[in-house]
N, C-alpha and C. Protein backbone atom coordinates (compact mmCIF):
# COMPACT_ATOMS: atom_id res chain seq x y z
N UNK A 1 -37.70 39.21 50.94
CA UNK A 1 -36.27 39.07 50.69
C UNK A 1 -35.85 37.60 50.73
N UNK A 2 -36.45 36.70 51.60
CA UNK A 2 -35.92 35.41 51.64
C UNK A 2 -36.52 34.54 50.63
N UNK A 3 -37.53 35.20 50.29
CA UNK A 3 -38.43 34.12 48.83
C UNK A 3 -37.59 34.34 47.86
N UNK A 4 -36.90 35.95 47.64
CA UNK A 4 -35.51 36.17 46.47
C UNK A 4 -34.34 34.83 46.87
N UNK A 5 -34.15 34.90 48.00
CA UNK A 5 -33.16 34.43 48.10
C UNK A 5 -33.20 32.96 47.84
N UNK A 6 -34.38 32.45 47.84
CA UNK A 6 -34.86 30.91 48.38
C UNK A 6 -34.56 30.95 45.95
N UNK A 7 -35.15 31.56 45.98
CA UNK A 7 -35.48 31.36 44.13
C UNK A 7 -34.26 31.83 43.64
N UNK A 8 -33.18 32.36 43.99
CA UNK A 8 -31.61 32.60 43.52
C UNK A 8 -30.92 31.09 44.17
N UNK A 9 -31.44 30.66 44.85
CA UNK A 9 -30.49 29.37 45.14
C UNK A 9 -31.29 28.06 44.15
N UNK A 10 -32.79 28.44 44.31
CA UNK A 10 -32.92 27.56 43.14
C UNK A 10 -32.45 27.14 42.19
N UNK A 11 -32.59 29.04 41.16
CA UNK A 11 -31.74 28.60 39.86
C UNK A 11 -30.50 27.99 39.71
N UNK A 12 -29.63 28.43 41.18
CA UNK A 12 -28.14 28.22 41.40
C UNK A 12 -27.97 26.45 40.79
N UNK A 13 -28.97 25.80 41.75
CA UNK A 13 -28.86 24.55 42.10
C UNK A 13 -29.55 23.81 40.25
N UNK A 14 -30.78 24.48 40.26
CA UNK A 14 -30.97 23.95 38.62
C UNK A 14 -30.12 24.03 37.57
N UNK A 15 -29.21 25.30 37.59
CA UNK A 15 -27.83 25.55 36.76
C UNK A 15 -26.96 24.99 36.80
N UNK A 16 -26.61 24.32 38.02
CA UNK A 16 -25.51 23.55 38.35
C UNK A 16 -25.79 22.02 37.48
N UNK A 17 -27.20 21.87 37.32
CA UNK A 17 -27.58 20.37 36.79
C UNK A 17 -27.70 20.01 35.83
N UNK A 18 -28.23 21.58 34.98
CA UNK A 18 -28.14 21.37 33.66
C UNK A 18 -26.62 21.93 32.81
N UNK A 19 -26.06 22.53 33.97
CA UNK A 19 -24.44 22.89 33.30
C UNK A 19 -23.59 21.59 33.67
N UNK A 20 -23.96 20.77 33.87
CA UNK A 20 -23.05 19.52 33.94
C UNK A 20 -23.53 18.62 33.07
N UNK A 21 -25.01 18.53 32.78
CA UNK A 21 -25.77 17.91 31.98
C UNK A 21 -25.22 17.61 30.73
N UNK A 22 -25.13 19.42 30.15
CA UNK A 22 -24.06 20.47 29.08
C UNK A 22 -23.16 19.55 28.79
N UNK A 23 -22.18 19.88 29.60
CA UNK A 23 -20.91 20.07 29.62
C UNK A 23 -20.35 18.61 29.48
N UNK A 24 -21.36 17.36 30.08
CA UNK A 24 -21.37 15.88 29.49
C UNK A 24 -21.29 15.75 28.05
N UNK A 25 -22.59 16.32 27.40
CA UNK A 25 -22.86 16.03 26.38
C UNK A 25 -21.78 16.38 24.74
N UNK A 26 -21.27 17.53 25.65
CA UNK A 26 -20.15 18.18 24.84
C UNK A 26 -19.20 17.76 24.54
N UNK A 27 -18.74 17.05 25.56
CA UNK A 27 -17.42 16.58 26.03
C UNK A 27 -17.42 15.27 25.58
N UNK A 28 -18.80 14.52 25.67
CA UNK A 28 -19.08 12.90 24.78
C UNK A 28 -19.07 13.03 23.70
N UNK A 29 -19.71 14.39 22.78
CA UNK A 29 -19.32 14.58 20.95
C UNK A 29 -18.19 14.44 20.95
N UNK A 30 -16.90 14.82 21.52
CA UNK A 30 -15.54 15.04 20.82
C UNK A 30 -15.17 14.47 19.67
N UNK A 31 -15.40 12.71 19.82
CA UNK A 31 -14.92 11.91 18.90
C UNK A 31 -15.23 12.29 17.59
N UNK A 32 -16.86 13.25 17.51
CA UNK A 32 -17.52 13.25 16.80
C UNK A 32 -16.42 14.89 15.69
N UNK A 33 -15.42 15.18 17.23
CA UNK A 33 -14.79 16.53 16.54
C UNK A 33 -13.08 15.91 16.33
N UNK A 34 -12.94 15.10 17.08
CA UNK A 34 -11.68 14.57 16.59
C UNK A 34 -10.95 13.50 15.73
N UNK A 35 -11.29 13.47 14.60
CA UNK A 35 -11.02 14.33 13.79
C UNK A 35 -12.37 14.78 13.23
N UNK A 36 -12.55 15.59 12.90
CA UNK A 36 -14.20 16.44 12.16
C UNK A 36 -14.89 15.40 11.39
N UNK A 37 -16.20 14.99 11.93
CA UNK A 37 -17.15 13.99 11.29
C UNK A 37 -18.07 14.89 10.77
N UNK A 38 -18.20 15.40 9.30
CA UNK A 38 -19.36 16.14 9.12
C UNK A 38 -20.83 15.36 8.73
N UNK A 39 -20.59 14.46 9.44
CA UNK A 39 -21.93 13.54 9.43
C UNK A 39 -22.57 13.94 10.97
N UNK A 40 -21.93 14.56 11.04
CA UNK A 40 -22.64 14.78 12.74
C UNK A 40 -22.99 16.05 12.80
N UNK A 41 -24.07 16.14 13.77
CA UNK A 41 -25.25 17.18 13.96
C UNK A 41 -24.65 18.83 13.67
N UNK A 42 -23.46 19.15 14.84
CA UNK A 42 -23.41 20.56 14.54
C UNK A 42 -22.41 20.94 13.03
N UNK A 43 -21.64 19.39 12.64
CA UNK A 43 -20.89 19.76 11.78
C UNK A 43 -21.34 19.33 10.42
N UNK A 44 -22.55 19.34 10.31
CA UNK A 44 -23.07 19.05 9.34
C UNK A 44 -23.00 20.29 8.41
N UNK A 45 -22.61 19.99 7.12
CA UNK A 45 -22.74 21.34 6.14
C UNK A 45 -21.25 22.19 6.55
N UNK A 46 -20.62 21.80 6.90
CA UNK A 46 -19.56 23.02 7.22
C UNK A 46 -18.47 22.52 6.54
N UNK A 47 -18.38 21.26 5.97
CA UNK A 47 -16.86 21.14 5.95
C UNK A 47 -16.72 22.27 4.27
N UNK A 48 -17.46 22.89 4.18
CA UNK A 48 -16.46 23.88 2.91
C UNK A 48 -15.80 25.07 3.31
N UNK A 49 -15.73 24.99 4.70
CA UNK A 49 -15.55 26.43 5.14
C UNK A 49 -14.95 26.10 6.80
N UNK A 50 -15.12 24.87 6.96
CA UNK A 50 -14.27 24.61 8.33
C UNK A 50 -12.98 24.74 8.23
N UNK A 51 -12.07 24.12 7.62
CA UNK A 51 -10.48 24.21 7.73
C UNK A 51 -10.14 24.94 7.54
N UNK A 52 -9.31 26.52 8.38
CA UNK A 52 -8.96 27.34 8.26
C UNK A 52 -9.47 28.00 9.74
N UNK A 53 -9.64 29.74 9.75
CA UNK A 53 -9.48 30.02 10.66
C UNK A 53 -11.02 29.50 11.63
N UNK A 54 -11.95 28.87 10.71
CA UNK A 54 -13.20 28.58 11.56
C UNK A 54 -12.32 27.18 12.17
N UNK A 55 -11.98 26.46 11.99
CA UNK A 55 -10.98 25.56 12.76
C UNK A 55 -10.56 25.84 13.93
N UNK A 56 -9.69 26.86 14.07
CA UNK A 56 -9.06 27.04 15.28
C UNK A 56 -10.42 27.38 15.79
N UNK A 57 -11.37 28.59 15.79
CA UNK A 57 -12.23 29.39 16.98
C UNK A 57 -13.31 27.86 17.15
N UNK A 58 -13.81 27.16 16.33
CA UNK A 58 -14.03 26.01 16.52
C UNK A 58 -13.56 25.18 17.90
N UNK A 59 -12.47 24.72 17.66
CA UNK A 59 -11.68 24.29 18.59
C UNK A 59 -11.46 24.70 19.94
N UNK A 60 -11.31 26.04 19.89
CA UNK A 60 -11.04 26.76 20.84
C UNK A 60 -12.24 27.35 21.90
N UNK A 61 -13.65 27.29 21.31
CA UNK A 61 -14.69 27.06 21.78
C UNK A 61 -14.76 25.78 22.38
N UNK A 62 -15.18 24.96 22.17
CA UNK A 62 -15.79 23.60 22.37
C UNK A 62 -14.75 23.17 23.42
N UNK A 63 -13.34 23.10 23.58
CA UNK A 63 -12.37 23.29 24.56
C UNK A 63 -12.50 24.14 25.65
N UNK A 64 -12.32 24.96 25.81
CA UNK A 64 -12.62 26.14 26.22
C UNK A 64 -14.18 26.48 27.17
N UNK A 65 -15.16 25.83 26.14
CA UNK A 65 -16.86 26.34 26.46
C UNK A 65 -16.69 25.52 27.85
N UNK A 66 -16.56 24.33 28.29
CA UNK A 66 -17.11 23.41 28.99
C UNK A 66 -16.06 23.78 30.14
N UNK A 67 -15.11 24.02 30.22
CA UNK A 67 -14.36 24.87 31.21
C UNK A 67 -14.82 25.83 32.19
N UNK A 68 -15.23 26.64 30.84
CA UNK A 68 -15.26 27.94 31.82
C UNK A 68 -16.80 28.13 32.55
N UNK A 69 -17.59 26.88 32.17
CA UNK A 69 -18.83 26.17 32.49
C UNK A 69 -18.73 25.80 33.99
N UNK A 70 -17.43 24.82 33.95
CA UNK A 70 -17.64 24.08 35.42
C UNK A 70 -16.35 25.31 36.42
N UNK A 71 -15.57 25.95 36.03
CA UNK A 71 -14.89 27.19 36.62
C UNK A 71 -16.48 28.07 37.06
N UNK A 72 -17.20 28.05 36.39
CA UNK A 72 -18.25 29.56 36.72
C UNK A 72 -18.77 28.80 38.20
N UNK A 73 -19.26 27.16 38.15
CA UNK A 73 -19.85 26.96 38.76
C UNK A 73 -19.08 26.75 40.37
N UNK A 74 -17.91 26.65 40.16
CA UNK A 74 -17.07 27.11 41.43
C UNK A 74 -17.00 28.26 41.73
N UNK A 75 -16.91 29.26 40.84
CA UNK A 75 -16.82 30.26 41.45
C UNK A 75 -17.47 31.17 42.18
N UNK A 76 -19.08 30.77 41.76
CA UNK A 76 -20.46 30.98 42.49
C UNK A 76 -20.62 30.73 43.58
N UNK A 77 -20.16 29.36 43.94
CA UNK A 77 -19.81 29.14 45.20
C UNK A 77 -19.35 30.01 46.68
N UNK A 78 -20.51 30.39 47.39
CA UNK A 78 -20.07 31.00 48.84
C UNK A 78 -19.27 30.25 49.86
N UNK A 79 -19.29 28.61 49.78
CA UNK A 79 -18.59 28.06 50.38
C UNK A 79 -16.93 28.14 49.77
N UNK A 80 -16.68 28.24 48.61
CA UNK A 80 -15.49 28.32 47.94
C UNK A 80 -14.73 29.86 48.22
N UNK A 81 -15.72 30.55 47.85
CA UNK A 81 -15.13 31.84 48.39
C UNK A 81 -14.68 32.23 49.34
N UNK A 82 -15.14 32.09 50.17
CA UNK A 82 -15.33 32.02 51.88
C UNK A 82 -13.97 31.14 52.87
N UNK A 83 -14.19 30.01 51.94
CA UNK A 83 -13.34 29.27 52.48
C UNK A 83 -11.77 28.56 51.62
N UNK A 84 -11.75 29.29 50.58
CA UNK A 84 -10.57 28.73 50.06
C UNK A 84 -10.40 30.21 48.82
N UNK A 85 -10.85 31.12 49.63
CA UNK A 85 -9.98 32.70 48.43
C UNK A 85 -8.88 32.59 48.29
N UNK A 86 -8.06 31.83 47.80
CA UNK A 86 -6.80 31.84 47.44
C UNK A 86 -7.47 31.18 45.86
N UNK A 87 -7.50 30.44 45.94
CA UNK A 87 -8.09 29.18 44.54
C UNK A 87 -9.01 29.66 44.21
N UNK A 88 -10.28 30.35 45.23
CA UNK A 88 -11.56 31.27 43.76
C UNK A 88 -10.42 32.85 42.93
N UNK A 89 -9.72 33.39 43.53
CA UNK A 89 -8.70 34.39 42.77
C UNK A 89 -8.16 33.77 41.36
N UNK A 90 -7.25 32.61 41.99
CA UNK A 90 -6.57 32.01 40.83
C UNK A 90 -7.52 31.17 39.79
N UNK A 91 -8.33 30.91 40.56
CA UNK A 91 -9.62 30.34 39.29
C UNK A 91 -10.48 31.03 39.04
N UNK A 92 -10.38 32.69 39.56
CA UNK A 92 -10.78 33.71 38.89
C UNK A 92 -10.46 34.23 37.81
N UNK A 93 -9.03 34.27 38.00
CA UNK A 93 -8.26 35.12 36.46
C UNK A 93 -8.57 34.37 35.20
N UNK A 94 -7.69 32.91 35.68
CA UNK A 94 -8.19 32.01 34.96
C UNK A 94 -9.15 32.27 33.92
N UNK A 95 -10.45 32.08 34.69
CA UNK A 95 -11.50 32.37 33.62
C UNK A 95 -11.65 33.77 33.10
N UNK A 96 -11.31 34.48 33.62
CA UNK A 96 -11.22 36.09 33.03
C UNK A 96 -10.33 35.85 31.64
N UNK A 97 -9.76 35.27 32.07
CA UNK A 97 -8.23 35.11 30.59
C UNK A 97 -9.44 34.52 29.54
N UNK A 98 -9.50 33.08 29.97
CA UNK A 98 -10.35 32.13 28.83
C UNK A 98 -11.37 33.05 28.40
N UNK A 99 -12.64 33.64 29.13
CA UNK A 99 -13.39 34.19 28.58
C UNK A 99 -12.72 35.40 27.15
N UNK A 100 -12.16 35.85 27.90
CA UNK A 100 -11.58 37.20 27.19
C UNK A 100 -10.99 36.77 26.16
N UNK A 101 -9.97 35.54 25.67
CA UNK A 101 -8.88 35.82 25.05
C UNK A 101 -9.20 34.37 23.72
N UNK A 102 -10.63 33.04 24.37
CA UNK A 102 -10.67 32.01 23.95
C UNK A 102 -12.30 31.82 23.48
N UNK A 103 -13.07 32.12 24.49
CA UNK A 103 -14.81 31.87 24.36
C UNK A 103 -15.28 33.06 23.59
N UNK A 104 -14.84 34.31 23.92
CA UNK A 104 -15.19 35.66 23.11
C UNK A 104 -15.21 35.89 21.75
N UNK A 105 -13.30 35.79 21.48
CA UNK A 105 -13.23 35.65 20.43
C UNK A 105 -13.64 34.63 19.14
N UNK A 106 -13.50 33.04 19.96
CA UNK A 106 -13.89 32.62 18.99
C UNK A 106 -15.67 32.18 18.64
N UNK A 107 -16.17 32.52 19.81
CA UNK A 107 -17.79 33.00 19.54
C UNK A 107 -17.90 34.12 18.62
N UNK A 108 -17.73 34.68 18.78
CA UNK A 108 -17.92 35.54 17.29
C UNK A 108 -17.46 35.34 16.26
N UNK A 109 -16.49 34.93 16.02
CA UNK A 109 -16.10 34.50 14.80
C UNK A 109 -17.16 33.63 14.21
N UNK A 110 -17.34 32.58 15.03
CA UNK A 110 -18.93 31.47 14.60
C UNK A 110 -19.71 32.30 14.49
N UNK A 111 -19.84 33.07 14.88
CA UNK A 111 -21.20 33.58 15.01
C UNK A 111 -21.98 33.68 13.53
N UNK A 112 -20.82 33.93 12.63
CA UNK A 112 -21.29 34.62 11.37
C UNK A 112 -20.97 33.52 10.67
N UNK A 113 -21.04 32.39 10.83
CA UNK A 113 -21.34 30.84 10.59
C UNK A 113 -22.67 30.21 10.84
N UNK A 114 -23.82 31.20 11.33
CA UNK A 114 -24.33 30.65 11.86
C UNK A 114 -25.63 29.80 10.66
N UNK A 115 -25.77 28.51 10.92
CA UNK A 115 -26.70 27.75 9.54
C UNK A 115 -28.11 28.38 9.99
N UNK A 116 -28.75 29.04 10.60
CA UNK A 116 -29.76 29.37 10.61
C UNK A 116 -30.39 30.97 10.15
N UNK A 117 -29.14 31.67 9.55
CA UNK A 117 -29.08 32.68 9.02
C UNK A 117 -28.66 34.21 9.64
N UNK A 118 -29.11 35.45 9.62
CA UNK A 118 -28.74 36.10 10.14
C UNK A 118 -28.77 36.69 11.50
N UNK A 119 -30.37 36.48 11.71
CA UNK A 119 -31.36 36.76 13.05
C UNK A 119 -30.23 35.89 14.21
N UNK A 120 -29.87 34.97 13.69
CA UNK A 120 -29.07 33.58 14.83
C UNK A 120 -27.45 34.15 14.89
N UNK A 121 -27.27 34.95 13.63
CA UNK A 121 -25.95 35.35 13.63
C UNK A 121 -25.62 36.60 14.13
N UNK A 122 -26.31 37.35 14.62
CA UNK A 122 -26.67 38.89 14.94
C UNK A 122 -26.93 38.66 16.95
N UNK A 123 -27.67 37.43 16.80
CA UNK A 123 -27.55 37.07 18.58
C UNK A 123 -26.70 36.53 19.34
N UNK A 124 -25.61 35.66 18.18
CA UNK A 124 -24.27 35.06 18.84
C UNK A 124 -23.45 36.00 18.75
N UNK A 125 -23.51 37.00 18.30
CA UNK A 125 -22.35 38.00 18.18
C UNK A 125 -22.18 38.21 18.50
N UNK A 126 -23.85 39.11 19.36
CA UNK A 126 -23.75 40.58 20.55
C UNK A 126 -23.94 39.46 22.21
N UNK A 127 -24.16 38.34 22.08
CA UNK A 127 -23.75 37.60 23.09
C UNK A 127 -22.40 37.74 23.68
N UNK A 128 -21.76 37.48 22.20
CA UNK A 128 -19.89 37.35 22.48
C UNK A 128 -19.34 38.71 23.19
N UNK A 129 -20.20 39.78 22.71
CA UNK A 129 -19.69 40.73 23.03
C UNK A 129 -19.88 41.68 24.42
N UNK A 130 -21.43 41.37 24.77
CA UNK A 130 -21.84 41.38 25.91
C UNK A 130 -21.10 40.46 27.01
N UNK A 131 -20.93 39.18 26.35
CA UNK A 131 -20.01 38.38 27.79
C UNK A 131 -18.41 39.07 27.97
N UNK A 132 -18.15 39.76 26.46
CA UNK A 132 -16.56 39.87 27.14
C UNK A 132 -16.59 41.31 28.11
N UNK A 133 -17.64 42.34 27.63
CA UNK A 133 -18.14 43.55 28.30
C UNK A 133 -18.20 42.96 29.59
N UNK A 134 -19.02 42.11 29.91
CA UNK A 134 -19.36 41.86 31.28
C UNK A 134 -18.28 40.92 31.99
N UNK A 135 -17.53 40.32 31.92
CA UNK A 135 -16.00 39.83 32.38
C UNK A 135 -14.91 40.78 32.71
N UNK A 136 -15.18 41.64 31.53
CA UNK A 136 -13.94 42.99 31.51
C UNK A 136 -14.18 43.93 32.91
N UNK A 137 -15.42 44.29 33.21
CA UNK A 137 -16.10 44.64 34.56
C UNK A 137 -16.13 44.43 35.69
N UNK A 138 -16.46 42.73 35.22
CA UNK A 138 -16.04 42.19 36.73
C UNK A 138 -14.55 42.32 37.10
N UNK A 139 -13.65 41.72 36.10
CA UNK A 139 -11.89 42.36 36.20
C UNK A 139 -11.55 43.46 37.24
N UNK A 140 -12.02 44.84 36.66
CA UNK A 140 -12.24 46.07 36.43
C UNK A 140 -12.52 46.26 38.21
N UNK A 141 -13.76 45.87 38.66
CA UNK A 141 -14.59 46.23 39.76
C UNK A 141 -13.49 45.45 41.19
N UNK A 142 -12.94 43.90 40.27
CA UNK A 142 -12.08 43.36 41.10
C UNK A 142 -10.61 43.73 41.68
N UNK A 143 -10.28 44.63 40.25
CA UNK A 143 -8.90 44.92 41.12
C UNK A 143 -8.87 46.40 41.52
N UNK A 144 -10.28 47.13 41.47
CA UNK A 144 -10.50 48.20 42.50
C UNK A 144 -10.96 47.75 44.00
N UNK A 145 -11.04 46.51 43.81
CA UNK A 145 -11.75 45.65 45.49
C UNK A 145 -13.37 46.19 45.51
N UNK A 146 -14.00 46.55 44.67
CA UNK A 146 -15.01 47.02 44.93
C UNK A 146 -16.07 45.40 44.86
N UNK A 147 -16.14 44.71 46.01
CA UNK A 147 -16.04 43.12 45.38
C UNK A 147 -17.71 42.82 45.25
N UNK A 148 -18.62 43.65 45.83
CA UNK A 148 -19.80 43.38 45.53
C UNK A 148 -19.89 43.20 43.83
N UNK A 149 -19.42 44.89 43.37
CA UNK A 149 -20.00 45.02 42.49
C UNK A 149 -19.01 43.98 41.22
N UNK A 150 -18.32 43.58 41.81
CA UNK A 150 -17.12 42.46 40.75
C UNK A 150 -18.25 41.32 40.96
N UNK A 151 -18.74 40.69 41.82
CA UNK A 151 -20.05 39.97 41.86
C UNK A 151 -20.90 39.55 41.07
N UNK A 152 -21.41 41.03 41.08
CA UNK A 152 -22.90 40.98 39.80
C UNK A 152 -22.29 40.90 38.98
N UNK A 153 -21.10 41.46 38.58
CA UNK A 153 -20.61 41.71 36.94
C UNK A 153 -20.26 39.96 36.67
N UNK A 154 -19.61 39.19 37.52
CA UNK A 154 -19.32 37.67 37.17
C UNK A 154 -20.39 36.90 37.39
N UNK A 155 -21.84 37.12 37.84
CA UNK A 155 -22.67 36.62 38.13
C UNK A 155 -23.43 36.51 36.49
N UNK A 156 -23.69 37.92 36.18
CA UNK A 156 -24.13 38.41 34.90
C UNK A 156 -23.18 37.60 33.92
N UNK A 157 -21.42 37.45 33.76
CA UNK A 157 -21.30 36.60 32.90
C UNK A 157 -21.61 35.34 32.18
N UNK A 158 -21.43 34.90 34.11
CA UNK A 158 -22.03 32.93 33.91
C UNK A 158 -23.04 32.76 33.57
N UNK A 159 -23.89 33.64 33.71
CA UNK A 159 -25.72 33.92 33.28
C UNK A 159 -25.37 33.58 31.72
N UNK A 160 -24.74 34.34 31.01
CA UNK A 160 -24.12 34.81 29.59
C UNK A 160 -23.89 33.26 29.05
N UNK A 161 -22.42 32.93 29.62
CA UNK A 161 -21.83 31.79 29.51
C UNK A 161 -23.01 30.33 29.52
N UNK A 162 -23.82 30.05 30.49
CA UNK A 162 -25.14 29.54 30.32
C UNK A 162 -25.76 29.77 29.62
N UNK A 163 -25.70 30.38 28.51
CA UNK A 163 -26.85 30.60 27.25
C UNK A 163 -26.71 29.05 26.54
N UNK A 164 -25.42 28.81 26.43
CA UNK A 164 -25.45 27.32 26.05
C UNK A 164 -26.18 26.45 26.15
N UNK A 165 -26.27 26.10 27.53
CA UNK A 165 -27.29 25.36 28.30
C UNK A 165 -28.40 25.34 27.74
N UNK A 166 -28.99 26.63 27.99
CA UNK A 166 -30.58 27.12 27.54
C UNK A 166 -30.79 26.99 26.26
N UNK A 167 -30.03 27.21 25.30
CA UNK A 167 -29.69 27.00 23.94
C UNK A 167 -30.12 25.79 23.19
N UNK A 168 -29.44 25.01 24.40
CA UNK A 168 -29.29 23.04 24.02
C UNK A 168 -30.69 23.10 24.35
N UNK A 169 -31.54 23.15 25.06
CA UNK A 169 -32.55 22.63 26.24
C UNK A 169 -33.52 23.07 24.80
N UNK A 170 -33.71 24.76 24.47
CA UNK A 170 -34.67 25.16 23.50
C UNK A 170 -34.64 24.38 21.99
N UNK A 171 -33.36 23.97 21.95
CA UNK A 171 -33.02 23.08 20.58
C UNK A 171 -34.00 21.64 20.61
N UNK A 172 -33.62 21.07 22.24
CA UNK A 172 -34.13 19.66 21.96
C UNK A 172 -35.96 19.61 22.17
N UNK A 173 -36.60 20.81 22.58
CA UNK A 173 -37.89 21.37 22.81
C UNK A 173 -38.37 21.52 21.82
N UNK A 174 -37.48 22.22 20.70
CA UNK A 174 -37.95 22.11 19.33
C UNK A 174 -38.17 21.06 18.38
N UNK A 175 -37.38 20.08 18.68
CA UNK A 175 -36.98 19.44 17.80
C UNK A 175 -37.90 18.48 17.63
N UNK A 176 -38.38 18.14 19.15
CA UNK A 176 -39.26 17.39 19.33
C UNK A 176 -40.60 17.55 18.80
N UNK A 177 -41.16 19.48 19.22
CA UNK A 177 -42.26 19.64 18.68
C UNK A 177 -42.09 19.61 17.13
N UNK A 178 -41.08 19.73 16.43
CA UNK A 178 -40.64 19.96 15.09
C UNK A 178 -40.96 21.49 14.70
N UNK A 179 -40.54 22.02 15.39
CA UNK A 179 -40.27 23.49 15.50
C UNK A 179 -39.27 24.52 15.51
N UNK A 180 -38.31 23.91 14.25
CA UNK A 180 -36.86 24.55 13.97
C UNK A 180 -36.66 25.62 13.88
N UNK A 181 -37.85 26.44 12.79
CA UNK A 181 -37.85 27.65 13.21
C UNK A 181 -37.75 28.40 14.16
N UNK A 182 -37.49 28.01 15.63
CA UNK A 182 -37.10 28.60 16.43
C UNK A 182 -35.99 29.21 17.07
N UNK A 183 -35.07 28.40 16.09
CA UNK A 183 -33.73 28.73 16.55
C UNK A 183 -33.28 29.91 16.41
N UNK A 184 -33.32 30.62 15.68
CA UNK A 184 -32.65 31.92 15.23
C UNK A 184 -33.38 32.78 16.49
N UNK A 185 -35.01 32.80 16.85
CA UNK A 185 -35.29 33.35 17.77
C UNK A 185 -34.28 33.11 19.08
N UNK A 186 -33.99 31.67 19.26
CA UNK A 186 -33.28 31.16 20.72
C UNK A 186 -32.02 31.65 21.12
N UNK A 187 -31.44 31.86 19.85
CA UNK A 187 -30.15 32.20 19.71
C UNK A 187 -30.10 33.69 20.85
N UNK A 188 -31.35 34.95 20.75
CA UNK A 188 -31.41 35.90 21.55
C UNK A 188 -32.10 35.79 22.82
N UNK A 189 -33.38 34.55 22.89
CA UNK A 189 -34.12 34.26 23.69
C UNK A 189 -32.89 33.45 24.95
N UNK A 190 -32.45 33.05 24.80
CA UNK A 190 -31.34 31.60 25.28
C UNK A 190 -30.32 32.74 26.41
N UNK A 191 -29.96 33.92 26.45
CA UNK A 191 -29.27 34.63 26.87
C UNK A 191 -30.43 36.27 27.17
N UNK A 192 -30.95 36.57 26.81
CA UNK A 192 -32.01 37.70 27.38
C UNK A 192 -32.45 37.11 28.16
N UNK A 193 -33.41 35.87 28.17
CA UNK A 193 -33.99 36.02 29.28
C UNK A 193 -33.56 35.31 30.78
N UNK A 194 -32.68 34.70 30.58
CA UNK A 194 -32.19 34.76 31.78
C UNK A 194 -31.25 36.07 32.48
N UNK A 195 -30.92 36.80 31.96
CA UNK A 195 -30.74 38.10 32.15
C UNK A 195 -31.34 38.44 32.54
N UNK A 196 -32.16 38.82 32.06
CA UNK A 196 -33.81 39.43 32.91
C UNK A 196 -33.83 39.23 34.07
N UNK A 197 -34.04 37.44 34.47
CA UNK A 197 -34.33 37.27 35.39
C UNK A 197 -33.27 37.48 36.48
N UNK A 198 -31.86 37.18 35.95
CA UNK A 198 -31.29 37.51 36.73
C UNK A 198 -30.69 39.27 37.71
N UNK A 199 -31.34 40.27 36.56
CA UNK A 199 -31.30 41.77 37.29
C UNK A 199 -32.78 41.90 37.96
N UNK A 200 -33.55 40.93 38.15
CA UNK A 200 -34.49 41.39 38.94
C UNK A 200 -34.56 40.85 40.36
N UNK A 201 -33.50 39.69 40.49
CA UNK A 201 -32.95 38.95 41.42
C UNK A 201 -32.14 39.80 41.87
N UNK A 202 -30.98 40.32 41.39
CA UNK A 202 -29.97 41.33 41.92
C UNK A 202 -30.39 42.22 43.17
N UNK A 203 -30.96 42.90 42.71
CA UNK A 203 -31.20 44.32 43.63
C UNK A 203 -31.82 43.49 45.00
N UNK A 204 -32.70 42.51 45.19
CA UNK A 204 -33.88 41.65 46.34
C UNK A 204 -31.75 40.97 47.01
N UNK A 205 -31.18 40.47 46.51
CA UNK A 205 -30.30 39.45 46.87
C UNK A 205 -29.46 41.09 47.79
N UNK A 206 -28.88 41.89 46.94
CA UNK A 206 -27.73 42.75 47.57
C UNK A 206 -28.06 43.33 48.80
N UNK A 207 -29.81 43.85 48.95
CA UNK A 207 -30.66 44.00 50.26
C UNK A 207 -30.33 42.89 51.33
N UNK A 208 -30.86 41.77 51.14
CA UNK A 208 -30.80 41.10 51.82
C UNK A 208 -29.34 40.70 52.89
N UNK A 209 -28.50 41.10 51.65
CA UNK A 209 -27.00 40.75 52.23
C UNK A 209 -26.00 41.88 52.82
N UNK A 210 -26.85 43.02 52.73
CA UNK A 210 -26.57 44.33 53.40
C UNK A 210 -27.06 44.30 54.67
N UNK A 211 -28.39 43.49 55.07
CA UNK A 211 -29.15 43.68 56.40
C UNK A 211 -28.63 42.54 56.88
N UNK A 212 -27.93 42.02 56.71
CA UNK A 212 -27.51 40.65 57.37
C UNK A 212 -26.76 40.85 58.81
């Protein structure tokens, strides 16, 4: 039980490094989005089909993504919880709203933008849709107080929400080996498998914190 626990704080702490890593790098393109440079990497090829409603979910992503990035990573937080539940609530909803109403929607909408074809557009979709499933739950589990299980369900999101991360990381792995073809795989790889790992962590972590 404590080797689970020792390897759930791992990832905690590796997530935290590469979701800031992220969330730098994102946040340093802007210029590259304000106003739209389609000389630049992700906006390359789009401007026949950017202005309009891919504009706004555009926008509203990339705003939005890096938010609810550094919100997840507070909210994970046992010291935050513990010690300031007033502000993890209100920077709970918070992200319940954004996810639901800003990252969801306009992830899918991209989705079927996606330049690497369908395989890539078929994995951002059911991503979008799986994260708003799994937010709506945690909601759900939260205002029955059932707070374990509101837990896993927001644990399982940020997992979701981190596909980004993993996303970026498999992109620049490729790129290097010159192995583009991979993307459309990553697009499902980037979000399954940390899933994975994270329901096999679940059940070892909730033991542990029952016998406590």
């Amino acid at each position: 039980m404590r080797r689970s626990l020792l390897a759930l704080r791992f990832l905690q702490a590796l997530a935290c490094l590469l979701v800031c890593k992220t969330v730098f790098a994102v946040v340093f393109s802007y210029p590259s989005y304000f106003p739209p440079n389609f000389r630049s990497d992700f906006l390359l090829g789009r401007s026949s089909y950017f202005f309009g409603p891919y504009q706004w979910a555009f926008y509203a992503h990339i705003i939005s993504g890096p938010f609810t990035l550094i919100a997840g990573l507070v909210l994970i937080s046992e010291s935050v919880r513990l010690n300031l539940p007033l502000w993890h609530q209100r920077l709970g909803r918070l992200q319940i709203c954004c996810v639901l109403f800003l990252v969801t929607p306009s992830g899918l909408w991209m989705a079927w933008y996606s330049a690497t074809g369908i395989i890539a557009a078929a994995g951002f979709a059911t991503l979008a849709v799986v994260t708003a499933f799994c937010v709506a739950k945690g909601w759900q589990a939260a205002t029955q107080r059932l707070f374990d299980e509101h837990r896993r369900w927001m644990l399982r999101c940020f997992v979701l929400l981190c596909s980004a991360v993993l996303l970026r990381t498999i992109g620049g792995i490729s790129d290097v080996l010159g192995a583009g073809w991979t993307y459309p795989f990553a697009a499902w790889l980037s979000w399954l498998l940390p899933l994975f790992i994270l329901e096999s962590l679940l059940p070892n972590q909730l033991s542990l914190r029952l016998r406590r």
